[in-house]
Every structure is written in C-alpha cells, then in structure tokens.
N, C-alpha and C. Protein backbone atom coordinates (compact mmCIF):
# COMPACT_ATOMS: atom_id res chain seq x y z
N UNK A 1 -102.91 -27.71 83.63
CA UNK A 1 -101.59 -27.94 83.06
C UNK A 1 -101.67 -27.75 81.55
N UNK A 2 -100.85 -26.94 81.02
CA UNK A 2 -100.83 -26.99 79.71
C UNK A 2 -100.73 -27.82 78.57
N UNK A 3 -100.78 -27.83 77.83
CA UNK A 3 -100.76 -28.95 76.70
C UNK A 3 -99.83 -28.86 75.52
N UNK A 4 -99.89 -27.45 75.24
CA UNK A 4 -99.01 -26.55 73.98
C UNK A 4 -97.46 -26.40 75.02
N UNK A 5 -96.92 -26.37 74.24
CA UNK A 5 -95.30 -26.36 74.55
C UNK A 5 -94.16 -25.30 73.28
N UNK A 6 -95.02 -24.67 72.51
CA UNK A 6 -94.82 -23.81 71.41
C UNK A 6 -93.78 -22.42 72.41
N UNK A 7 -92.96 -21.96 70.94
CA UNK A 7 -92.05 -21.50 71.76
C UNK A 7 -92.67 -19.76 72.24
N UNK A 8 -94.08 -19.62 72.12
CA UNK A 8 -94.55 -18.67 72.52
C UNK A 8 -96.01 -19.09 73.46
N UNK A 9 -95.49 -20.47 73.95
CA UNK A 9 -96.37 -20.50 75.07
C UNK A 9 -96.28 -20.42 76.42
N UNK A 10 -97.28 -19.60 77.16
CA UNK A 10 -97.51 -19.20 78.39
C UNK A 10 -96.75 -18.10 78.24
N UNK A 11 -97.09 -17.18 77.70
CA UNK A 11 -96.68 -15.82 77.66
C UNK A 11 -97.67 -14.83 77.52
N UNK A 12 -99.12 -14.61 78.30
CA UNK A 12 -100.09 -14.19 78.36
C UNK A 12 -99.95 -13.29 78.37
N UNK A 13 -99.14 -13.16 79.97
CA UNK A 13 -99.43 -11.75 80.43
C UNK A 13 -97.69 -11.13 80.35
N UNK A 14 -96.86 -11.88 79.66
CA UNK A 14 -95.80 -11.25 79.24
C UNK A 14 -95.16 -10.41 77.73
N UNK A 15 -96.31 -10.65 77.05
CA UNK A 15 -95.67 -9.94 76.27
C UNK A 15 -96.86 -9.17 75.62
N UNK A 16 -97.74 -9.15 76.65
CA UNK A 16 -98.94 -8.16 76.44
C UNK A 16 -98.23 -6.12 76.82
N UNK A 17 -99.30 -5.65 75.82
CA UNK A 17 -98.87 -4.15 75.62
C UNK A 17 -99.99 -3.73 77.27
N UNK A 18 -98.72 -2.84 77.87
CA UNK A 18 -99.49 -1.70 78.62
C UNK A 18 -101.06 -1.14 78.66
N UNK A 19 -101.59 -0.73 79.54
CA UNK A 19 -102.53 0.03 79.26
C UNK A 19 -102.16 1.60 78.42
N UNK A 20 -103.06 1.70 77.81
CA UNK A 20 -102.99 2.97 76.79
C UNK A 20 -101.53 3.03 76.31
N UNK A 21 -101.03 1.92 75.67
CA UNK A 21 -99.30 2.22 75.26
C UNK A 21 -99.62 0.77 74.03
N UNK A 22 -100.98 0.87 73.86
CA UNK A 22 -100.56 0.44 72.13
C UNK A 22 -100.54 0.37 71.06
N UNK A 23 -100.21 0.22 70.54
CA UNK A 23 -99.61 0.58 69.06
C UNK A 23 -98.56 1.10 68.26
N UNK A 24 -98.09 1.07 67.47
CA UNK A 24 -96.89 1.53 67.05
C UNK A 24 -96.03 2.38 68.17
N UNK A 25 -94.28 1.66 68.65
CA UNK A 25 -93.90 2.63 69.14
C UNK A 25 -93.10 4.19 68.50
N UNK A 26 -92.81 5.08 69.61
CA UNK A 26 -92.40 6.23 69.57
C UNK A 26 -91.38 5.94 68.16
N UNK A 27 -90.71 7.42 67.84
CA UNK A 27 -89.64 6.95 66.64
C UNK A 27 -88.42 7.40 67.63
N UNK A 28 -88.51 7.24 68.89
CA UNK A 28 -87.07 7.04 69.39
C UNK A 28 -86.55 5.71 69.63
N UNK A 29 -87.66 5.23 69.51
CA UNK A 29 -86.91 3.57 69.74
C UNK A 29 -86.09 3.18 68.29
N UNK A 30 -86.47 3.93 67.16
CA UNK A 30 -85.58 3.20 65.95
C UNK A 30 -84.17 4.41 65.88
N UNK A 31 -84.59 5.56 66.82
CA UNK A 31 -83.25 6.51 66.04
C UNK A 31 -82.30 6.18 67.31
N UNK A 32 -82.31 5.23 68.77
CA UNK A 32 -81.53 4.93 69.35
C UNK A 32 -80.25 4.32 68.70
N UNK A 33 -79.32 5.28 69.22
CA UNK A 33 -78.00 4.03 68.00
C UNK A 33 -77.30 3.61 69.31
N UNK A 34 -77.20 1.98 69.12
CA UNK A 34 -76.44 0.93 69.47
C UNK A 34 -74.77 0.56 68.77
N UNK A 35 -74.03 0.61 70.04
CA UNK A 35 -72.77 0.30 69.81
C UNK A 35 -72.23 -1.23 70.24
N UNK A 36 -71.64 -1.82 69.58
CA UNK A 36 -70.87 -2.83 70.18
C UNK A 36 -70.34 -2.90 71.74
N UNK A 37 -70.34 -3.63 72.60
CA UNK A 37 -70.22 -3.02 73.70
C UNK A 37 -71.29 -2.68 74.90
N UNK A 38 -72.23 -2.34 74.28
CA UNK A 38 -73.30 -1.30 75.12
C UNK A 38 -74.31 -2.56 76.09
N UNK A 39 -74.46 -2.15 77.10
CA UNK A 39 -75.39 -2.92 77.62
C UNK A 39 -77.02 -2.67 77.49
N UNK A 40 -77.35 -3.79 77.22
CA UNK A 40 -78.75 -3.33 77.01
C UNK A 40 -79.74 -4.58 77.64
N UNK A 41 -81.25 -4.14 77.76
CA UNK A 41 -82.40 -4.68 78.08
C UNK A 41 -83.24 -5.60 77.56
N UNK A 42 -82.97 -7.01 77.36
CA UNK A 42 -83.99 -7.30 76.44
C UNK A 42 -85.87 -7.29 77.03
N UNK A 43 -86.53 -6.77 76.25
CA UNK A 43 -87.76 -6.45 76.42
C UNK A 43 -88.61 -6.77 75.49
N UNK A 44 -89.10 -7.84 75.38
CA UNK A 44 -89.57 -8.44 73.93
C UNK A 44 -91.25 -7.11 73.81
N UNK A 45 -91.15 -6.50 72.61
CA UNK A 45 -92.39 -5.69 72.51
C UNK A 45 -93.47 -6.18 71.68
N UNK A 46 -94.87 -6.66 71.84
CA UNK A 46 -95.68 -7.44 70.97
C UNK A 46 -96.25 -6.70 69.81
N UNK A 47 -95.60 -5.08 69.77
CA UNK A 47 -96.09 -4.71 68.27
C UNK A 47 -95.24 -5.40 66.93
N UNK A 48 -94.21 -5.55 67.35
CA UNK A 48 -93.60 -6.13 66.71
C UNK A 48 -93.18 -7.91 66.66
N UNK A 49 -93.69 -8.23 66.16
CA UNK A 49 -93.26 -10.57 66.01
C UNK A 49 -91.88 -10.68 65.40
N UNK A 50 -91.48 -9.90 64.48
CA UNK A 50 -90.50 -9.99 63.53
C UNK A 50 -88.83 -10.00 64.51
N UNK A 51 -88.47 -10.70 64.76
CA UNK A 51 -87.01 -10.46 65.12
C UNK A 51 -87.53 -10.30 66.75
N UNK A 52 -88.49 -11.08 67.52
CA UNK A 52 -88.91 -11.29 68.97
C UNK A 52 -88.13 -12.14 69.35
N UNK A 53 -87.53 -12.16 70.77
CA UNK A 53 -86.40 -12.81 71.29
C UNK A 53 -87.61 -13.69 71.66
N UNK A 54 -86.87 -15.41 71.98
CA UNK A 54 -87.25 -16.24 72.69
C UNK A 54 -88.12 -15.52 74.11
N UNK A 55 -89.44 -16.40 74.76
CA UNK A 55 -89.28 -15.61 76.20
C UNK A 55 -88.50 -15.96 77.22
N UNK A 56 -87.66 -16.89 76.91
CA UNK A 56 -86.64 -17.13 77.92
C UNK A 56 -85.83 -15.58 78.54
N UNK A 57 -85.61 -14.75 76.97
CA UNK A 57 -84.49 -13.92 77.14
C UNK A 57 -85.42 -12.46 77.55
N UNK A 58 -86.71 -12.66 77.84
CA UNK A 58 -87.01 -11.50 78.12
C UNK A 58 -87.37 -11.46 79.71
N UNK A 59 -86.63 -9.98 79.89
CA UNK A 59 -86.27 -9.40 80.74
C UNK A 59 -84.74 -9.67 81.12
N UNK A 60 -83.97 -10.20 80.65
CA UNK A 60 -82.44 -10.30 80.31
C UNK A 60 -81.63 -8.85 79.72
N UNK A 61 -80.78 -9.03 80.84
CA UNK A 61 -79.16 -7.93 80.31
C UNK A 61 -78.39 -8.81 79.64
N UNK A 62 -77.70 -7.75 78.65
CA UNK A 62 -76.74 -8.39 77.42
C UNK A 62 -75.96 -7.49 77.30
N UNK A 63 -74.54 -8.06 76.34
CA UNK A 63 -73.94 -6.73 75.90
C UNK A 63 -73.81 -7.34 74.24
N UNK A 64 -74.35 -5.66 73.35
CA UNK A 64 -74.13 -5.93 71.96
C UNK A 64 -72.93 -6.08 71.59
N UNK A 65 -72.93 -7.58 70.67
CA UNK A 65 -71.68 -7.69 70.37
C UNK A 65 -71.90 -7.52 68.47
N UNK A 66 -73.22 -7.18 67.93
CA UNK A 66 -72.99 -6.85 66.70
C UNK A 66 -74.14 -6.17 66.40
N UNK A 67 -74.08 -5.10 65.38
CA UNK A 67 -75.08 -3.96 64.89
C UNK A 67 -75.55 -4.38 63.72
N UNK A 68 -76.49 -4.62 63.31
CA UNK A 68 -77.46 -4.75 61.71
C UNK A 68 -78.06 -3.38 61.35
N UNK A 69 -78.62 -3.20 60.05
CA UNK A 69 -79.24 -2.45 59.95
C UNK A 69 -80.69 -2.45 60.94
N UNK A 70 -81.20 -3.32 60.91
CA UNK A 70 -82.78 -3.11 61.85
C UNK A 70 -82.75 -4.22 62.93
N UNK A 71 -81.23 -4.88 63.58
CA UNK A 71 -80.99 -5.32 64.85
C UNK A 71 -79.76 -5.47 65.33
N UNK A 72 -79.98 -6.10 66.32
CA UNK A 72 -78.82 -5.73 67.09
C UNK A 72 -78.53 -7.75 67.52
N UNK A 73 -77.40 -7.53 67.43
CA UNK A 73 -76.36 -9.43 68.41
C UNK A 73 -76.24 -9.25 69.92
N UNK A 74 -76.96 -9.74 70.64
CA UNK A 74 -76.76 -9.74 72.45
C UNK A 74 -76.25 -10.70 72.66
N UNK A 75 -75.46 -10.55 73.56
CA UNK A 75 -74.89 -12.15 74.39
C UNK A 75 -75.29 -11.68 75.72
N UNK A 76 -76.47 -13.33 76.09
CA UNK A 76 -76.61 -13.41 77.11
C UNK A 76 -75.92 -14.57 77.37
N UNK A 77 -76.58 -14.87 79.10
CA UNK A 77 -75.84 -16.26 79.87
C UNK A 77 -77.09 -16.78 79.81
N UNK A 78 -76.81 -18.18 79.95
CA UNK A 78 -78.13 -19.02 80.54
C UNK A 78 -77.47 -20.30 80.93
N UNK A 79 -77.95 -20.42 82.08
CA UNK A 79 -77.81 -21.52 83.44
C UNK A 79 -78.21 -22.86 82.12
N UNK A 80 -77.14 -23.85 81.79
CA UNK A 80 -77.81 -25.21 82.03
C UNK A 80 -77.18 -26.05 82.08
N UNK A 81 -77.54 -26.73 82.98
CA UNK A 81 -77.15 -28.11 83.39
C UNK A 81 -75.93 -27.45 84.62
N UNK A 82 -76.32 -25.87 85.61
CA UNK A 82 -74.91 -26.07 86.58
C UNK A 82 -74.27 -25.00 86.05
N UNK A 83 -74.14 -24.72 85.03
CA UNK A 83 -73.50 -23.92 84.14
C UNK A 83 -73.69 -22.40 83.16
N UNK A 84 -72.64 -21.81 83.08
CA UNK A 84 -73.78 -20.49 81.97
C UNK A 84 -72.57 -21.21 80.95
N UNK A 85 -73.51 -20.95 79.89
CA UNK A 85 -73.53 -20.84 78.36
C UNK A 85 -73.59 -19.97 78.02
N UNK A 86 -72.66 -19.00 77.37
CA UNK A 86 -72.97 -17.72 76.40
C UNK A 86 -74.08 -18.17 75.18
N UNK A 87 -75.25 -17.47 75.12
CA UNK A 87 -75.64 -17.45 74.26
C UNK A 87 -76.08 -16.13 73.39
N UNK A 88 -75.80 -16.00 72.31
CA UNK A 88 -75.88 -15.12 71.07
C UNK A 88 -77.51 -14.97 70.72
N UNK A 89 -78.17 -13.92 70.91
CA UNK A 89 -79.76 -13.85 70.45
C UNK A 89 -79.32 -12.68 69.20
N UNK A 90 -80.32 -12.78 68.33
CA UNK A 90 -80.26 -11.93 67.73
C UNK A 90 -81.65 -11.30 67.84
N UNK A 91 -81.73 -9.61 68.02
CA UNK A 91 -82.93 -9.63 68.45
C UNK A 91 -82.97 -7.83 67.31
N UNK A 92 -84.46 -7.82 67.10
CA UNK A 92 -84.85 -6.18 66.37
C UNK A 92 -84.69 -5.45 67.27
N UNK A 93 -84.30 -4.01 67.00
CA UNK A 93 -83.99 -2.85 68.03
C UNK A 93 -84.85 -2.99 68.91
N UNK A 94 -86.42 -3.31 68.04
CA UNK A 94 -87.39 -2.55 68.79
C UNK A 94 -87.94 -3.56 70.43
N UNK A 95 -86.75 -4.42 70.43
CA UNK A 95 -87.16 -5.64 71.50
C UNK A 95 -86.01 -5.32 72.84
N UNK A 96 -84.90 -3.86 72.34
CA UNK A 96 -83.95 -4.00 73.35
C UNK A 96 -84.40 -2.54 73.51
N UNK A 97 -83.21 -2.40 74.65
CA UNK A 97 -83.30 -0.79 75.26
C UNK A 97 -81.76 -0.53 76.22
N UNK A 98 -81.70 0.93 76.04
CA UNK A 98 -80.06 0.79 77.01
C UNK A 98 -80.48 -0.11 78.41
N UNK A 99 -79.79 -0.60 78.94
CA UNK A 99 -79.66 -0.56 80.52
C UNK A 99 -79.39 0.97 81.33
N UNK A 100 -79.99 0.72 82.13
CA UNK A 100 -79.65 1.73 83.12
C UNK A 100 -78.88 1.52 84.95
N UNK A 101 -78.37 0.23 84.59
CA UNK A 101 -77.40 -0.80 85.45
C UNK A 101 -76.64 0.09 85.70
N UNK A 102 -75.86 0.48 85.02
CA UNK A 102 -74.53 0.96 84.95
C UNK A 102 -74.87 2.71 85.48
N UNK A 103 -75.20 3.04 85.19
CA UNK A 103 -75.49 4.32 85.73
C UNK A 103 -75.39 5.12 86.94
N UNK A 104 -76.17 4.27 88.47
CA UNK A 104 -75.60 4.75 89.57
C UNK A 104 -74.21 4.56 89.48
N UNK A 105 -73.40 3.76 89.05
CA UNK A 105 -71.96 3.55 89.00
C UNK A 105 -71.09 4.97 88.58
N UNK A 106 -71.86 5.18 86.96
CA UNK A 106 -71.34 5.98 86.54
C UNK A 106 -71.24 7.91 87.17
N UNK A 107 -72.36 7.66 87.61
CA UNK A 107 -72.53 8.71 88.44
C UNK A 107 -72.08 8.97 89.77
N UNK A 108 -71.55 8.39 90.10
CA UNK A 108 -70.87 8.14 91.10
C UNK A 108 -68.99 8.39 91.55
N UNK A 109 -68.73 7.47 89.69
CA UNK A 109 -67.40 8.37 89.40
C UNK A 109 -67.54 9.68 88.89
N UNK A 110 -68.35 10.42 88.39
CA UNK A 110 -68.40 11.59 87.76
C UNK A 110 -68.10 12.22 89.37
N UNK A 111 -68.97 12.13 90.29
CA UNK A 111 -68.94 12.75 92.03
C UNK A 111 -67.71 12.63 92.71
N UNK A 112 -66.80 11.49 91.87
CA UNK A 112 -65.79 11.25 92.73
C UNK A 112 -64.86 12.05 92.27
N UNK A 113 -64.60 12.15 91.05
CA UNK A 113 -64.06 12.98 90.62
C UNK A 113 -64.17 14.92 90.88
N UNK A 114 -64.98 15.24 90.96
CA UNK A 114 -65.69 16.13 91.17
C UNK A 114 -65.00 16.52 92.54
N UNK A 115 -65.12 15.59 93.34
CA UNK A 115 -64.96 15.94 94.92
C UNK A 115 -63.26 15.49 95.18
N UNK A 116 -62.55 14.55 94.24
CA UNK A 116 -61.19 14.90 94.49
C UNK A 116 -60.49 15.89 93.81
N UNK A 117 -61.13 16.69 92.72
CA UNK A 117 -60.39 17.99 92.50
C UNK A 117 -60.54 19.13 93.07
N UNK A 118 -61.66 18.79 93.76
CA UNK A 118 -62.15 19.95 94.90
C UNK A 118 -60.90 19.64 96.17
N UNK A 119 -61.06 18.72 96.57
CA UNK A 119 -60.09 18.64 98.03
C UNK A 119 -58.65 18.37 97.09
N UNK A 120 -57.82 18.25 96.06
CA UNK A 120 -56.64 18.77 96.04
C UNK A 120 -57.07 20.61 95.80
N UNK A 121 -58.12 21.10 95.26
CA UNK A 121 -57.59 22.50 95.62
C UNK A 121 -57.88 23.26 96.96
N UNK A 122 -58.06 22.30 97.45
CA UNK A 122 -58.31 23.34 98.85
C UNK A 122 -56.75 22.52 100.06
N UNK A 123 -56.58 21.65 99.49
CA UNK A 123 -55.46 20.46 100.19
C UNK A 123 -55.79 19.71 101.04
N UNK A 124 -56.92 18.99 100.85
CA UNK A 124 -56.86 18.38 101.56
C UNK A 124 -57.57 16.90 101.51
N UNK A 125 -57.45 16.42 102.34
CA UNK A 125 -57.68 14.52 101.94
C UNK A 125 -59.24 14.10 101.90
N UNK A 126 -59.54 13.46 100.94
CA UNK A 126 -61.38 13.14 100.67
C UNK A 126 -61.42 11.44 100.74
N UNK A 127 -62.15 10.74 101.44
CA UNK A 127 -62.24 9.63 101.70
C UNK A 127 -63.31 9.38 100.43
N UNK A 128 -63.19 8.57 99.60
CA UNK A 128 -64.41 8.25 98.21
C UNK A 128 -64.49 6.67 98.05
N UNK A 129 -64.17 6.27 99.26
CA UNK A 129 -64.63 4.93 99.36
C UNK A 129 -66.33 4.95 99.88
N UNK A 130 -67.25 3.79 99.43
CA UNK A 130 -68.48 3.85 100.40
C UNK A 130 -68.16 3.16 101.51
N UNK A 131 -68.97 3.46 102.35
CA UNK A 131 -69.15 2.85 103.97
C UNK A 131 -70.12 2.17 104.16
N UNK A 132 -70.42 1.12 104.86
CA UNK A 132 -71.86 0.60 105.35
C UNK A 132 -72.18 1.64 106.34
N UNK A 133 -73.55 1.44 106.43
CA UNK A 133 -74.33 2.62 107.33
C UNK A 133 -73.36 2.49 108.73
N UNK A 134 -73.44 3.16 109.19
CA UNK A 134 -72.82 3.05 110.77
C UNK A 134 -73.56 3.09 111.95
N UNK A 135 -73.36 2.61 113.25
CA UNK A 135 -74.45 2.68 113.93
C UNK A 135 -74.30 4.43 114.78
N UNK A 136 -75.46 4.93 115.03
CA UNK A 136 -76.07 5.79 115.38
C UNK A 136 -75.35 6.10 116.59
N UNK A 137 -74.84 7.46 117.11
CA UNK A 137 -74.18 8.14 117.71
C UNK A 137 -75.29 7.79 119.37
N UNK A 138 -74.42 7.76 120.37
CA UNK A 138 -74.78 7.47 121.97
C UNK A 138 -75.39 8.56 122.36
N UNK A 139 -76.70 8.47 123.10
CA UNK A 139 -76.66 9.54 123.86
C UNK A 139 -77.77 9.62 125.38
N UNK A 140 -77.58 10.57 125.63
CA UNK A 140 -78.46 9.65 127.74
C UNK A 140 -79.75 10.95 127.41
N UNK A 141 -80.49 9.72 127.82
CA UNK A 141 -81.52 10.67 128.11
C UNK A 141 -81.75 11.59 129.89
N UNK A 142 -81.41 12.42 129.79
CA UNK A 142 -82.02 12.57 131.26
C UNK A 142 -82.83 12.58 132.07
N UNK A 143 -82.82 12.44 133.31
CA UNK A 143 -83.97 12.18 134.25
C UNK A 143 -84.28 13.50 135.23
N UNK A 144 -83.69 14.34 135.23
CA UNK A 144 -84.11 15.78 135.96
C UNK A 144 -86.02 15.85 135.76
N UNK A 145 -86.00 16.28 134.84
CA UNK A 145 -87.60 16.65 134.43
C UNK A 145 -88.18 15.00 134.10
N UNK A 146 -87.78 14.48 133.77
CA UNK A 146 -88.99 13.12 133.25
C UNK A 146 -88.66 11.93 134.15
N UNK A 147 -89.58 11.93 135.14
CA UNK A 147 -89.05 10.56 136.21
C UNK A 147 -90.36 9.82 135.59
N UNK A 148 -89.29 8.43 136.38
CA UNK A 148 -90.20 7.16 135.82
C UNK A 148 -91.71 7.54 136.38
N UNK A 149 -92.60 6.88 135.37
CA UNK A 149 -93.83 6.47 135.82
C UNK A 149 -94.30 4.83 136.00
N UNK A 150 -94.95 4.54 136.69
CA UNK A 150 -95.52 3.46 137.00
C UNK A 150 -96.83 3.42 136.52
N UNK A 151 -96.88 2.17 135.52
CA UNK A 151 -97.98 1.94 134.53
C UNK A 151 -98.36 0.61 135.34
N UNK A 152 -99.72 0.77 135.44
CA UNK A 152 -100.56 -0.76 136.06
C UNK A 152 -101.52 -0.90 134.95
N UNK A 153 -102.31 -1.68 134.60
CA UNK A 153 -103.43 -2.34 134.57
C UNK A 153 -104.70 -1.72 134.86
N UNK A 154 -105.21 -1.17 134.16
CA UNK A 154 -106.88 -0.74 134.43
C UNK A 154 -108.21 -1.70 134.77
N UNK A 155 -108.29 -1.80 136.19
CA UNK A 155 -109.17 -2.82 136.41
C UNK A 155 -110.67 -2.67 135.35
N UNK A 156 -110.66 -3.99 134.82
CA UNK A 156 -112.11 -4.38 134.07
C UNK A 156 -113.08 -3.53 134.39
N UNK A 157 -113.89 -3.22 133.60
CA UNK A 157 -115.59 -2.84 134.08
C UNK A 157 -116.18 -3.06 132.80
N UNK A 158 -117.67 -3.39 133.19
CA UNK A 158 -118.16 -3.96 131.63
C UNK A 158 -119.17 -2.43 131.67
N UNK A 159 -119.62 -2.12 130.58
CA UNK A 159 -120.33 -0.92 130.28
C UNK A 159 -121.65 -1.30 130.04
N UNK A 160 -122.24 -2.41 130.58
CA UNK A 160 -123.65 -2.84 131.01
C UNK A 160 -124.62 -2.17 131.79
C-alpha cells in the first residue's frame, strides 16, 4: 500500500514514454491548431512537466473552450459525489490531441449524402437509416445425396 499521496503518485506506468518514442516530440504536435469547440484527447506526455494535466484527466475527452499561445482550456466531466461537475483543465498542446470520436460519424454523413444525391438522380428512394444485423436468410439442406449416418462409440482397446 502506498504511502505518498502526491498528485503524481502511482503513475508508473502511465505516463511513461513508449518504446523507441523518446524524446522530444514531432513538430506536428505544436503546428496542430486548436479551435474553440474542437474535441480533443487528453494524453498527458512525460517529455514535457510544464502545463501536465492532473492524472485523473488522462485519457479523458474534452471540448476546447479556450486557445493560449502554448495551451489550450478543456472542459471535462468528473463523477463526484453521484454527479458530473464540469471541470476546466488547463492543459499545454503538447498533453492533448484531436479526437477521432467523431469521425466514424462524420464519415458516415459525408456517405449519406453521397448516396442521397445519387438515388434522387436516378429517382429513386435510399433507406440511410442503420439497421441491427438481421438474422440470416432460411434455407433446407437436402437429403437426396447425404443420408443420415449413424455414429456409435468405438469400443476401447488398450495398445499394450
């Protein structure tokens, strides 16, 4: 049981760097531009201490609600007492990242779209709702060529 209660304890193996991924990151992580709005990842990165989110908030979705020069304002939720609490982190770029949540979504209306301008030009009606899987179409097997067999039991023998 631990003893330290510091707000960067028991974070061993969480905010340790990758194999072969350390040291200074790429320079796309600083030329990413963040908008108000945008959903993003918090991912606390240990090259950087300066502007490290709590580890509560890492691995947390947020949406930026303000831009700095070298960070960004997330509002997350956090459960307490029964309840979410908006809470406001302020965290360095280099600790967030877009989400990619939103994406099958988005791609999805791009298809829908796609496929209802296709069926008004041809005229005709496109269902772009999803479905749950459906169950699997009936069908008989026949018995002409494959009659039952009768399976028994292979009496014992020891190989003594």
């Amino acid at each position: 049981m631990p003893h330290s209660f510091g707000t960067r304890a028991r974070t061993r193996h969480m905010f340790k760097r990758q194999f072969r991924q350390h040291g200074a990151p790429s320079l796309n992580v600083y030329l990413t531009t963040y908008k108000v709005g945008d959903i993003v990842d918090i991912v606390a990165n240990s090259y950087q201490q300066k502007g490290m989110p709590h580890k509560f908030y890492h691995g947390k979705t947020g949406i930026v609600f303000n831009v700095a020069p070298r960070a960004v304002g997330v509002i997350c939720y956090k459960v307490v007492n029964g309840r979410y609490m908006e809470k406001r982190v302020n965290v360095r770029i280099e600790h967030v990242k877009h989400s990619k949540c939103r994406q099958e979504f988005l791609d999805r209306v791009k298809s829908n779209a796609a496929a209802k301008k296709e069926a008004k030009a041809k005229g005709e009606v496109v269902v772009l709702k999803r479905l749950p899987a459906q169950p699997r179409e009936a069908r008989t097997v026949s018995t002409k060529n494959n009659t039952p067999q009768t399976l028994a039991a292979l009496p014992y023998e020891t190989t003594i």
